[in-house]
N, C-alpha and C. Protein backbone atom coordinates (compact mmCIF):
# COMPACT_ATOMS: atom_id res chain seq x y z
N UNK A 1 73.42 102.00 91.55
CA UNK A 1 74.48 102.23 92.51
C UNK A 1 74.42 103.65 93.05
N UNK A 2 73.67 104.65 92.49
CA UNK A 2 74.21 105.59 92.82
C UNK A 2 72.93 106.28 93.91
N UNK A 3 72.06 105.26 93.98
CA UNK A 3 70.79 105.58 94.91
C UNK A 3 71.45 105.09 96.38
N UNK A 4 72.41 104.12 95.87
CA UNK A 4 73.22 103.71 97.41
C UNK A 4 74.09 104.78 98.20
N UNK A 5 74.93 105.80 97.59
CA UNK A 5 75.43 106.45 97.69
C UNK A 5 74.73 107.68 97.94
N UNK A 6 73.40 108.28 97.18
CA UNK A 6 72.63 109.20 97.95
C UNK A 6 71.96 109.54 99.10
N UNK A 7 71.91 107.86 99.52
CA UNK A 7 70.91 107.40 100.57
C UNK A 7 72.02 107.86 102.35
N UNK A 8 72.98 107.34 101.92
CA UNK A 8 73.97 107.15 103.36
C UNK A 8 75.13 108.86 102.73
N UNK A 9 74.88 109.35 103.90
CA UNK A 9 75.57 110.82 103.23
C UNK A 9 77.28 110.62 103.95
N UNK A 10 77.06 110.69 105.44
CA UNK A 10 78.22 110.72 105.76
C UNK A 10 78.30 109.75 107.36
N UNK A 11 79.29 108.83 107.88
CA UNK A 11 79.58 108.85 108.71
C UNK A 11 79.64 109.62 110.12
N UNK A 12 79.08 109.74 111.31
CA UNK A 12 78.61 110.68 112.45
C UNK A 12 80.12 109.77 113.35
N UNK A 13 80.95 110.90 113.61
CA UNK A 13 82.06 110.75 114.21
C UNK A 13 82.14 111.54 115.26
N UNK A 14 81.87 110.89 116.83
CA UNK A 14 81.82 111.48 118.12
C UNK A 14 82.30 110.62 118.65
N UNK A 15 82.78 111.57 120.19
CA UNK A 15 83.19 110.54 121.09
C UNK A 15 81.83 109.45 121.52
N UNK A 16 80.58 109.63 121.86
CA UNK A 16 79.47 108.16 121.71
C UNK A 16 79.53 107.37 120.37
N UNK A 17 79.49 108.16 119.02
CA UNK A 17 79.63 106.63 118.61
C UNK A 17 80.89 106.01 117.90
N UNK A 18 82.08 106.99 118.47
CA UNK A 18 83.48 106.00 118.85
C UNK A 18 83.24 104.89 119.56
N UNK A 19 82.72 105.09 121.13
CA UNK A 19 82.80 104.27 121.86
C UNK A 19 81.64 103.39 121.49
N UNK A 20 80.64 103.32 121.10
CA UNK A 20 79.39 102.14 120.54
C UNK A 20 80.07 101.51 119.21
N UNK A 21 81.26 102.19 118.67
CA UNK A 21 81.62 101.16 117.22
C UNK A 21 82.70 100.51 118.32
N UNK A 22 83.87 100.91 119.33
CA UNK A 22 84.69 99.89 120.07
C UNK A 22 83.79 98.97 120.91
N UNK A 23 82.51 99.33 121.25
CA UNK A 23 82.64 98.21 122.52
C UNK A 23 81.47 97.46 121.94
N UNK A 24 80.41 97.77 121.15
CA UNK A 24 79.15 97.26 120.44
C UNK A 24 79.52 96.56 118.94
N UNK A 25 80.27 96.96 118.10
CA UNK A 25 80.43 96.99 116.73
C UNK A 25 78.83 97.78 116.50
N UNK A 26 79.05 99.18 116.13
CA UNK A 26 77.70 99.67 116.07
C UNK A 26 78.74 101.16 115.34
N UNK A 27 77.80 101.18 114.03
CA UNK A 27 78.44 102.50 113.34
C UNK A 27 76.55 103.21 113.42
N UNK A 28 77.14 104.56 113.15
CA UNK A 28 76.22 105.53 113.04
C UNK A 28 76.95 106.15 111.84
N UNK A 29 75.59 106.73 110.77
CA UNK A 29 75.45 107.35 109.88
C UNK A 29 74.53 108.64 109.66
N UNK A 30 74.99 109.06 109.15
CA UNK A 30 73.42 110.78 108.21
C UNK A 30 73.19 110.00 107.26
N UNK A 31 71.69 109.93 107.19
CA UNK A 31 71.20 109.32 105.63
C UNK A 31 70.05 110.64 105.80
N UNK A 32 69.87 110.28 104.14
CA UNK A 32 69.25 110.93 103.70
C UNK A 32 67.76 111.04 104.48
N UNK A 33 67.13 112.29 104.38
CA UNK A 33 65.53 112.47 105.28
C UNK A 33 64.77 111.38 104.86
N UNK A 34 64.47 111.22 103.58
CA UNK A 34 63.57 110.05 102.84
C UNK A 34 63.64 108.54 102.67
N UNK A 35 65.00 108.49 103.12
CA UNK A 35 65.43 106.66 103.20
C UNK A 35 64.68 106.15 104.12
N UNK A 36 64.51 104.66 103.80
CA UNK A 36 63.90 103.52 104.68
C UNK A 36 64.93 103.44 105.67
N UNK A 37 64.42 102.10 106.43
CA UNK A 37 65.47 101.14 106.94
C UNK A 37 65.62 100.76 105.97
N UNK A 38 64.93 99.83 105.53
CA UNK A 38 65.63 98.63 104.03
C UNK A 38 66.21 99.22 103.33
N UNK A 39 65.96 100.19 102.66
CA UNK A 39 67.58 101.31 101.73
C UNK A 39 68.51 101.25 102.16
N UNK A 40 68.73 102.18 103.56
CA UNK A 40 69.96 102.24 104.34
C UNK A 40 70.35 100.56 104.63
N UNK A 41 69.59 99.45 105.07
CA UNK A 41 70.38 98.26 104.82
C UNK A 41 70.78 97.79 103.77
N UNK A 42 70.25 97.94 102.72
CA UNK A 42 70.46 97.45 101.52
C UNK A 42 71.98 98.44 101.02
N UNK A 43 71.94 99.72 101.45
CA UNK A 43 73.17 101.01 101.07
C UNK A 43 74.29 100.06 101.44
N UNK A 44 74.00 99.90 102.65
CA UNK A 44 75.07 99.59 103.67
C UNK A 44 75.95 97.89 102.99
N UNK A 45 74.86 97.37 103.00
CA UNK A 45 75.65 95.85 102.95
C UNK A 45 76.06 96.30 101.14
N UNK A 46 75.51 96.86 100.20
CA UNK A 46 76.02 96.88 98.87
C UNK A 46 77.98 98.06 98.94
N UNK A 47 77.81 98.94 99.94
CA UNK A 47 78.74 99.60 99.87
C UNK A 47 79.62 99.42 100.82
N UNK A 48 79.77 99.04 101.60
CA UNK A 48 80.87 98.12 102.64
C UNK A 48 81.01 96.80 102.75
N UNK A 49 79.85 96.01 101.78
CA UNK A 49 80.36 94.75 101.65
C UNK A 49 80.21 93.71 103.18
N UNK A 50 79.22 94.23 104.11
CA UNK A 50 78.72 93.76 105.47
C UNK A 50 77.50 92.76 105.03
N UNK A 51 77.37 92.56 106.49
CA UNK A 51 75.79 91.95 106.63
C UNK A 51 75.64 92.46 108.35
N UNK A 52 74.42 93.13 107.84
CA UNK A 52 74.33 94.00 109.31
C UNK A 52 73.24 93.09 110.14
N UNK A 53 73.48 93.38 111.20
CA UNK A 53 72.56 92.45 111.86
C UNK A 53 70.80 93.31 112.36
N UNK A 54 71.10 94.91 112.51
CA UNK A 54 70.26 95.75 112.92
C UNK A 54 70.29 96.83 112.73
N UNK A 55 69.33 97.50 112.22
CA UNK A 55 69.39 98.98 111.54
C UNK A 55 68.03 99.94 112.52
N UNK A 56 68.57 100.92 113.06
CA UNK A 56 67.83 101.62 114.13
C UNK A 56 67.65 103.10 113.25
N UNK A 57 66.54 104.29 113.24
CA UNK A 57 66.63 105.31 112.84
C UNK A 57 66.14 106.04 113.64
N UNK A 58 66.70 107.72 113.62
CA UNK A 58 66.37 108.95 114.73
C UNK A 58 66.38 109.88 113.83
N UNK A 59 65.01 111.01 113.51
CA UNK A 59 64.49 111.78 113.32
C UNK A 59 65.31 113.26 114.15
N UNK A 60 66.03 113.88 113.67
CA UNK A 60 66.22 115.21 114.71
C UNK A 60 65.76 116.52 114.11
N UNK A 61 65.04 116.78 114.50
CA UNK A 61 64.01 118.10 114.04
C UNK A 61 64.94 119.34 114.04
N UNK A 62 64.72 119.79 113.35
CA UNK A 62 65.61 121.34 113.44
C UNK A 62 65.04 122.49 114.67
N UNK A 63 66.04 123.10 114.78
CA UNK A 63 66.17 124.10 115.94
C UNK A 63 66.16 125.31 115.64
N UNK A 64 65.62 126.07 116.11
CA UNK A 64 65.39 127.16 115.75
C UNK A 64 66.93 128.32 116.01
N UNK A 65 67.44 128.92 115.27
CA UNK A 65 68.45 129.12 115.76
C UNK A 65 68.58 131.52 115.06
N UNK A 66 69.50 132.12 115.61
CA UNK A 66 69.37 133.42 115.06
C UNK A 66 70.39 133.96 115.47
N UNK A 67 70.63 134.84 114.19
CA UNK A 67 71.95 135.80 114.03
C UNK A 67 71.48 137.09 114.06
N UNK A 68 71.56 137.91 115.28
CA UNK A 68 71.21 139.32 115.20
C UNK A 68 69.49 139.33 115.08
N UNK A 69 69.24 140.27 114.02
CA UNK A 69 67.91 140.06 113.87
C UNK A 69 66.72 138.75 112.87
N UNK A 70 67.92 138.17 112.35
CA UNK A 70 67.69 137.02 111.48
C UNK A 70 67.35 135.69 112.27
N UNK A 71 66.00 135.36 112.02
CA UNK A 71 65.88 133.76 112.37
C UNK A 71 65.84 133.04 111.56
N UNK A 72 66.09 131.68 111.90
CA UNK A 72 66.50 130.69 110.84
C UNK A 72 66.05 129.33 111.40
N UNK A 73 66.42 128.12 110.72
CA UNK A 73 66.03 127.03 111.55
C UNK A 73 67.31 126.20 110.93
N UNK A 74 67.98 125.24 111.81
CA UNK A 74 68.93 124.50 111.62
C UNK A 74 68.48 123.31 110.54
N UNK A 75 69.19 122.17 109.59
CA UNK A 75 68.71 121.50 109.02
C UNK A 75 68.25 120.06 109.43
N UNK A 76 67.20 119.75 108.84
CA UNK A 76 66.79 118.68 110.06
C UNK A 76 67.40 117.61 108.60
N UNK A 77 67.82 116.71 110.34
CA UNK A 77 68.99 115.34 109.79
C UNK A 77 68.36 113.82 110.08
N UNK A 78 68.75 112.89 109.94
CA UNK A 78 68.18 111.73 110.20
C UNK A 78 69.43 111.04 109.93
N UNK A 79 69.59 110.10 111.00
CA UNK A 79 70.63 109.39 111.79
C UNK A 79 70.30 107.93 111.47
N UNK A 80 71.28 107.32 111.05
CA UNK A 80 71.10 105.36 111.43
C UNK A 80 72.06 105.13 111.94
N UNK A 81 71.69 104.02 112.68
CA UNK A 81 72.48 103.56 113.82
C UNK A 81 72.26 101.95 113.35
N UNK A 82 73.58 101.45 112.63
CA UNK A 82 73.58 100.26 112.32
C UNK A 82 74.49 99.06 113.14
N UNK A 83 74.13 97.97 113.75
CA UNK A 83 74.85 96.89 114.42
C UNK A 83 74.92 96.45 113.74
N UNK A 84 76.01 95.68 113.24
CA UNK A 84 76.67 94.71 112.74
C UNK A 84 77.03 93.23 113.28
N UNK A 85 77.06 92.05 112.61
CA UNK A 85 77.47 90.92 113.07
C UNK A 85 78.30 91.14 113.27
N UNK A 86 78.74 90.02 114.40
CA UNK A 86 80.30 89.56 114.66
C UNK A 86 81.12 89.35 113.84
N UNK A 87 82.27 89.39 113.65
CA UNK A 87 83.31 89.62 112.56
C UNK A 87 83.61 90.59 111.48
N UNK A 88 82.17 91.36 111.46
CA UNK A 88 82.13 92.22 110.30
C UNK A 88 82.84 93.42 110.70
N UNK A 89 83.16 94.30 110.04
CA UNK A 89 83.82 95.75 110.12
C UNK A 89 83.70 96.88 109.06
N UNK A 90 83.58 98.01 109.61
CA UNK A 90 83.62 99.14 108.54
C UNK A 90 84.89 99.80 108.61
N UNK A 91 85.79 100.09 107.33
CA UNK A 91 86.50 101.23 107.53
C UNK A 91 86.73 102.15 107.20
N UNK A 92 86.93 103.31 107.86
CA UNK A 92 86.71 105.04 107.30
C UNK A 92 87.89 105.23 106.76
């Protein structure tokens, strides 16, 4: 259980995927850099109790970013973007 819970970190709460969970049934997540799809589906339907219909993933590379004379690089994240069947629901 607790590989389910490492895998899916947090919920991604914006106004796009407000509007893709009202008008799609489509949640977005941060999972972990190293997860599959099949993890994150397998996370998903064991910890919300779904059956998802489609699991999409996005790679976002870090950015180079600097404070004064300090450079740094932002942390690179990885996104799922899961559709869900009809009737199903997640709630935060």
């Amino acid at each position: 259980m607790d590989r389910f819970r490492d895998s899916i970190k947090a919920p991604i709460i914006t106004e796009k995927s407000q509007e893709l969970r009202d008008k799609h049934n489509t949640f977005v997540f941060s999972v972990d850099v190293r997860a599959s799809k099949i993890e994150i589906k397998e996370a998903i339907e064991k910890l919300f109790n779904v059956e998802d219909l489609k699991v999409n993933t996005l790679n976002t590379y870090p950015k180079k970013r600097r404070v004064g004379r300090y450079e740094g690089r932002a942390n690179k994240v990885k996104k799922a973007i899961v559709k869900l069947k009809e009737g199903n629901s997640i709630e935060f």
